[in-house]
C-alpha atoms as a PDB file:
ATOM      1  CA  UNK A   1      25.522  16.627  46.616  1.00  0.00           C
ATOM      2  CA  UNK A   2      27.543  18.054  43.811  1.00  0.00           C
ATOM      3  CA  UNK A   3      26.105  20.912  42.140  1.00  0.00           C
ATOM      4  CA  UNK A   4      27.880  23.159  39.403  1.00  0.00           C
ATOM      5  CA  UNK A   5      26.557  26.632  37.545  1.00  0.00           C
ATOM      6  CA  UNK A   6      28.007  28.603  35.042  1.00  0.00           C
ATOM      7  CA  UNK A   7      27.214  31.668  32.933  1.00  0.00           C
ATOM      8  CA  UNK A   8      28.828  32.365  29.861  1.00  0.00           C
ATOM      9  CA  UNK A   9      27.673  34.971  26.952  1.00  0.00           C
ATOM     10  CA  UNK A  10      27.589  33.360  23.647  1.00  0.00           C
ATOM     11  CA  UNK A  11      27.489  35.306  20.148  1.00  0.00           C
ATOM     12  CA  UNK A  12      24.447  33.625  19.444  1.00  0.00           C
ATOM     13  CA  UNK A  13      20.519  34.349  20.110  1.00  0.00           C
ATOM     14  CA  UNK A  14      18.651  33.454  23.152  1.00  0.00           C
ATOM     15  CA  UNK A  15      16.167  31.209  20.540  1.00  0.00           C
ATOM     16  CA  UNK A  16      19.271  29.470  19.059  1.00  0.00           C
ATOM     17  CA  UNK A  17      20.628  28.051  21.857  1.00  0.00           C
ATOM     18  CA  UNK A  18      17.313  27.398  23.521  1.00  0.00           C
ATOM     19  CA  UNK A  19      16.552  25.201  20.569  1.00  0.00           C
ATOM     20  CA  UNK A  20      20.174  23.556  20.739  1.00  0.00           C
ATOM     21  CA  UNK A  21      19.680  22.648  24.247  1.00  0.00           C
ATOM     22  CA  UNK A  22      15.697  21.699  23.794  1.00  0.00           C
ATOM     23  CA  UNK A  23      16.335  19.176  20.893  1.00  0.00           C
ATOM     24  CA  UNK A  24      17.297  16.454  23.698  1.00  0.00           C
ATOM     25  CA  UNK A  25      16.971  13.480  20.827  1.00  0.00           C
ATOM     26  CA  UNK A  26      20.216  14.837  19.412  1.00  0.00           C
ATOM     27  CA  UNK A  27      22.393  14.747  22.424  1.00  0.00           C
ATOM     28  CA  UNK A  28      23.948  11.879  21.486  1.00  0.00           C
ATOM     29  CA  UNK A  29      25.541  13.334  18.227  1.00  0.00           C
ATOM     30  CA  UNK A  30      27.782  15.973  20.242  1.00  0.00           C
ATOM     31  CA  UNK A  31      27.635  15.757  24.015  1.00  0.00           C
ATOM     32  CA  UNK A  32      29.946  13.239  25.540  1.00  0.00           C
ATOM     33  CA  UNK A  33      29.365  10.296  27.538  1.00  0.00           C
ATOM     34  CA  UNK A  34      25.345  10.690  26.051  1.00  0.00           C
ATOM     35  CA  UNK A  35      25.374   7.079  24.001  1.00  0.00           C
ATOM     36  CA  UNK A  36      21.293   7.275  23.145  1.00  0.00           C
ATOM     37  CA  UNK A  37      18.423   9.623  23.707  1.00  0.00           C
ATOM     38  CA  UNK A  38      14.934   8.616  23.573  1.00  0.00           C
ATOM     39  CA  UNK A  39      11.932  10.872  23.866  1.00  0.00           C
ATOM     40  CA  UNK A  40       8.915   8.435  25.242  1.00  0.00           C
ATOM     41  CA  UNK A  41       6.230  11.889  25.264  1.00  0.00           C
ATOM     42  CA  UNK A  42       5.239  15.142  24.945  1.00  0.00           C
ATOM     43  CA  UNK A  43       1.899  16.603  25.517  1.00  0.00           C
ATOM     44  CA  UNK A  44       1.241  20.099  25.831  1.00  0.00           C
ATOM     45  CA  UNK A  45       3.321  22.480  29.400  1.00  0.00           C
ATOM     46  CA  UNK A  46       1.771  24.372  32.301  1.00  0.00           C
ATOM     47  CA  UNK A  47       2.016  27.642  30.727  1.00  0.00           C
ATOM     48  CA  UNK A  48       0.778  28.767  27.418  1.00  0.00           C
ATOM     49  CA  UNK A  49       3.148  27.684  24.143  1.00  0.00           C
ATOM     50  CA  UNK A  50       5.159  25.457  27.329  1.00  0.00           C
ATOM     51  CA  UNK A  51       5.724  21.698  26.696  1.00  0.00           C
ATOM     52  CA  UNK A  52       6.951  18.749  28.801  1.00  0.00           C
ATOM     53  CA  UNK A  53       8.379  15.474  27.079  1.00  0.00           C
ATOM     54  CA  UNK A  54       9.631  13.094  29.138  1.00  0.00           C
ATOM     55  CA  UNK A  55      13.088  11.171  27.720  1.00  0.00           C
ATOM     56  CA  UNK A  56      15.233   8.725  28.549  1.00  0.00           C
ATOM     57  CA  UNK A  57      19.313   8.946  28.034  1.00  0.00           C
ATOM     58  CA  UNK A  58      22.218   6.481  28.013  1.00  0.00           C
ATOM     59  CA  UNK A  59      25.424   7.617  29.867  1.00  0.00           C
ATOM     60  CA  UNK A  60      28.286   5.557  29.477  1.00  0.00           C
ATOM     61  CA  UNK A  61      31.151   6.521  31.002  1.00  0.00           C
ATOM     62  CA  UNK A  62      34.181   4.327  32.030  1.00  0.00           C
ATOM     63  CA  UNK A  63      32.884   0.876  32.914  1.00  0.00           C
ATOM     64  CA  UNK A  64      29.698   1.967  33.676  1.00  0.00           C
ATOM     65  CA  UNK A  65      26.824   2.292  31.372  1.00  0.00           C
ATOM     66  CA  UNK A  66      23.297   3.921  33.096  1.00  0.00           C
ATOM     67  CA  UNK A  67      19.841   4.693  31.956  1.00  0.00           C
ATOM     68  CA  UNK A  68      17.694   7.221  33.333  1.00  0.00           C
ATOM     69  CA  UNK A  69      14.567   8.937  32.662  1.00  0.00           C
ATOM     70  CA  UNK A  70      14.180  12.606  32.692  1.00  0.00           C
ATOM     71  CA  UNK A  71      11.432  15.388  32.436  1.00  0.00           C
ATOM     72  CA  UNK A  72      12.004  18.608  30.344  1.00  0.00           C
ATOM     73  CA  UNK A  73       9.629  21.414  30.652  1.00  0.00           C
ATOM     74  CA  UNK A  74      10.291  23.637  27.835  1.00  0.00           C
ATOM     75  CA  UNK A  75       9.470  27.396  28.323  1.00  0.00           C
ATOM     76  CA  UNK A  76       9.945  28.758  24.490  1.00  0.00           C
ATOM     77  CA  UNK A  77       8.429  32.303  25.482  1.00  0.00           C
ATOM     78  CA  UNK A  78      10.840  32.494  28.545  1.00  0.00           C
ATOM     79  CA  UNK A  79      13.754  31.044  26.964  1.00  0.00           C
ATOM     80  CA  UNK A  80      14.181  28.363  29.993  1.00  0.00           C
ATOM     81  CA  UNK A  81      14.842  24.489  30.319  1.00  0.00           C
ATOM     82  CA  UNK A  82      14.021  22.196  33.464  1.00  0.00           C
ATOM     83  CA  UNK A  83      14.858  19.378  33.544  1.00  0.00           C
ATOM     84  CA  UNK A  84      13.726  17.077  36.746  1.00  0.00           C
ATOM     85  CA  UNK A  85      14.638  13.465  37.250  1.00  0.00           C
ATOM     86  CA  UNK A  86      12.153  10.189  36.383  1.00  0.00           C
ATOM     87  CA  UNK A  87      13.586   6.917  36.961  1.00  0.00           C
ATOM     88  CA  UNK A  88      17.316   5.645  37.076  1.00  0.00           C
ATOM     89  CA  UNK A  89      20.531   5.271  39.091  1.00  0.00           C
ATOM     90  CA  UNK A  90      20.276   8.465  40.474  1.00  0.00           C
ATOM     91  CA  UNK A  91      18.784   9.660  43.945  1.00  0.00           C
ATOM     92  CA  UNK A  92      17.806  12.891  42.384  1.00  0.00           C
ATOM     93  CA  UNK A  93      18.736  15.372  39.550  1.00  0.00           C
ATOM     94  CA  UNK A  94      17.799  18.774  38.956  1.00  0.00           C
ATOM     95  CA  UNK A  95      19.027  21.202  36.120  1.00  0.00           C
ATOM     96  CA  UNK A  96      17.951  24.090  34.231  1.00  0.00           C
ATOM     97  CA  UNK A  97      18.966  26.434  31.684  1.00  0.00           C
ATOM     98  CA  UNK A  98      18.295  30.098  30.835  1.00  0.00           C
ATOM     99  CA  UNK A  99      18.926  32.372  27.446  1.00  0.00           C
ATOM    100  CA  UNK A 100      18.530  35.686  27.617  1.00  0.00           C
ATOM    101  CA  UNK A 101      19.119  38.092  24.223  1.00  0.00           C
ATOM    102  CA  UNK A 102      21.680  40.726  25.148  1.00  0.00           C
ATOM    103  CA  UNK A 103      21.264  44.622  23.592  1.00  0.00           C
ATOM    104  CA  UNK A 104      24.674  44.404  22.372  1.00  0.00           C
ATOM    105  CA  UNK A 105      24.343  40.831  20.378  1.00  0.00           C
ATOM    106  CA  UNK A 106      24.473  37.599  21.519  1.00  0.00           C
ATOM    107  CA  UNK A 107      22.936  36.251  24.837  1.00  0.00           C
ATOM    108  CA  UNK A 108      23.355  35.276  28.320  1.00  0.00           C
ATOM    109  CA  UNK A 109      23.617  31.425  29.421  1.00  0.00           C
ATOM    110  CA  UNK A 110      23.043  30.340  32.544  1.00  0.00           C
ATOM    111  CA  UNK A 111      22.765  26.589  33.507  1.00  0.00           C
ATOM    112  CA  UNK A 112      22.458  24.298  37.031  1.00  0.00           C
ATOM    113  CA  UNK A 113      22.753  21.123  37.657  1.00  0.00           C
ATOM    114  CA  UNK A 114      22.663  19.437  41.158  1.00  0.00           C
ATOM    115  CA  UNK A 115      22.208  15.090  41.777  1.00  0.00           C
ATOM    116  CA  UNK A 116      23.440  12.177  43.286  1.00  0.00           C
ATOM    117  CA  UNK A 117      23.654   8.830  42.033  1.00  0.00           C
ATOM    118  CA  UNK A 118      22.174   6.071  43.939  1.00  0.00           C
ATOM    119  CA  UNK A 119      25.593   4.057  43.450  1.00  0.00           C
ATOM    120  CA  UNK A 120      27.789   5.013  46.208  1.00  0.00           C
ATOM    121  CA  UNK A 121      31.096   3.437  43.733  1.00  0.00           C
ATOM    122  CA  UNK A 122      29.611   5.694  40.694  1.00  0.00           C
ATOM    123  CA  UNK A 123      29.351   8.724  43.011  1.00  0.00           C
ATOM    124  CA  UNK A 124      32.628   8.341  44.391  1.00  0.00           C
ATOM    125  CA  UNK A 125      33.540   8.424  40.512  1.00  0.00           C
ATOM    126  CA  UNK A 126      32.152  11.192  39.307  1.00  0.00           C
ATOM    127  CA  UNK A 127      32.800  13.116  42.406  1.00  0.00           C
ATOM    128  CA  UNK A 128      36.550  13.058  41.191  1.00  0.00           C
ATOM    129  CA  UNK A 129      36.030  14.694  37.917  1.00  0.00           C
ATOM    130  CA  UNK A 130      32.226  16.192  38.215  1.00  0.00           C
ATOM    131  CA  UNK A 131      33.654  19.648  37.886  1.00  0.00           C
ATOM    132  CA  UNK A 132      35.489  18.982  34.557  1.00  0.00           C
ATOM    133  CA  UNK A 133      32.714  16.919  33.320  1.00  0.00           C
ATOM    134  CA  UNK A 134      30.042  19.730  34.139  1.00  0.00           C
ATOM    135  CA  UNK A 135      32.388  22.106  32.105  1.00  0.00           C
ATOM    136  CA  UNK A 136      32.892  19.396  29.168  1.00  0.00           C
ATOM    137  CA  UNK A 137      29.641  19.079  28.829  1.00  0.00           C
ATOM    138  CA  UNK A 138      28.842  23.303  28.882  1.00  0.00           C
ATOM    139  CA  UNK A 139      31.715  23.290  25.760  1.00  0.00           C
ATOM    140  CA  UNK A 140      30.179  20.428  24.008  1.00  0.00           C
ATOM    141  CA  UNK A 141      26.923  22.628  23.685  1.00  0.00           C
ATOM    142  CA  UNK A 142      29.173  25.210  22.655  1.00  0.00           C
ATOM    143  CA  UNK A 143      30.761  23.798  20.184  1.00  0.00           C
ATOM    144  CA  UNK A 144      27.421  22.441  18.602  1.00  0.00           C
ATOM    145  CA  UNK A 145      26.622  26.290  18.211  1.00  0.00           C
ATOM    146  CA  UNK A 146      29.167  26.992  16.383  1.00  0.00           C
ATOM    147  CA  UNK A 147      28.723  23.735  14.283  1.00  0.00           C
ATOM    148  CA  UNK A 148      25.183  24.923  13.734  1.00  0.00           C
ATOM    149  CA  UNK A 149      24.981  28.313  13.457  1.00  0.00           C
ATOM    150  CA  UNK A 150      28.689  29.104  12.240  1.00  0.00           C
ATOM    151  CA  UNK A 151      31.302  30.624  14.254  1.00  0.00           C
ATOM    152  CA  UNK A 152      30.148  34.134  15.404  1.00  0.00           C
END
């Protein structure tokens, strides 16, 4: 259903921002419509250094407030986030992001996301303003780079 990508070069390191986005317990101090985050586990990933915690987040947005589970398999060595769906209103949700360092400074970001929500009402929702949310929530990790690491 609706998917959105972008790719955006940030003045900051490919580690930096891979730790931003990996620190999933402290979406709910910056990105919007996140009201909780929850990590139930994390045991050790498929590849060497890798790990996969499993978390559940709040979204409340309008009259509607959802739970859902999600998995994260965090690839420090390759600079990569996945992110695959547990248990929630959704039919399915898959994301991921990428860092790569630049030569010049700075890195590349690249990030997916594709789902649908169970909820044909919610979908019809989101559907009107998915594109503007996807992008509010790419500036909200943004932003929390610069409140982090200082404006570059």
């Amino acid at each position: 259903m609706p998917t959105h990508s972008e790719k955006r070069v940030m003045p900051y390191s490919a580690q930096q921002m891979y730790d931003l986005v990996s620190d999933v317990a402290r979406y709910p101090e910056f990105l919007p419509w996140n009201s909780a985050a929850r990590v139930r586990t994390r045991r050790p990933g498929p590849e060497p250094g890798s790990e996969v915690l499993e978390a559940d987040l709040v979204i409340s947005f309008k009259v509607f407030r959802e739970r859902f589970g999600s998995r994260a398999a965090l690839y420090p060595g390759r600079h990569r986030v996945e992110v695959d769906y547990l248990d929630g209103p959704f039919k399915y949700l898959r994301s991921w992001w990428q860092f790569a360092d630049r030569a010049e400074g700075g890195c590349d970001v690249e990030f997916f996301v594709d789902f649908e929500f169970r909820n044909a009402i919610l979908q019809k929702v989101i559907g009107v303003v998915f594109d503007e949310a996807m992008r509010r929530i790419v500036r909200a990790f943004e932003d929390r780079a610069v409140a982090l690491y200082g404006k570059a």
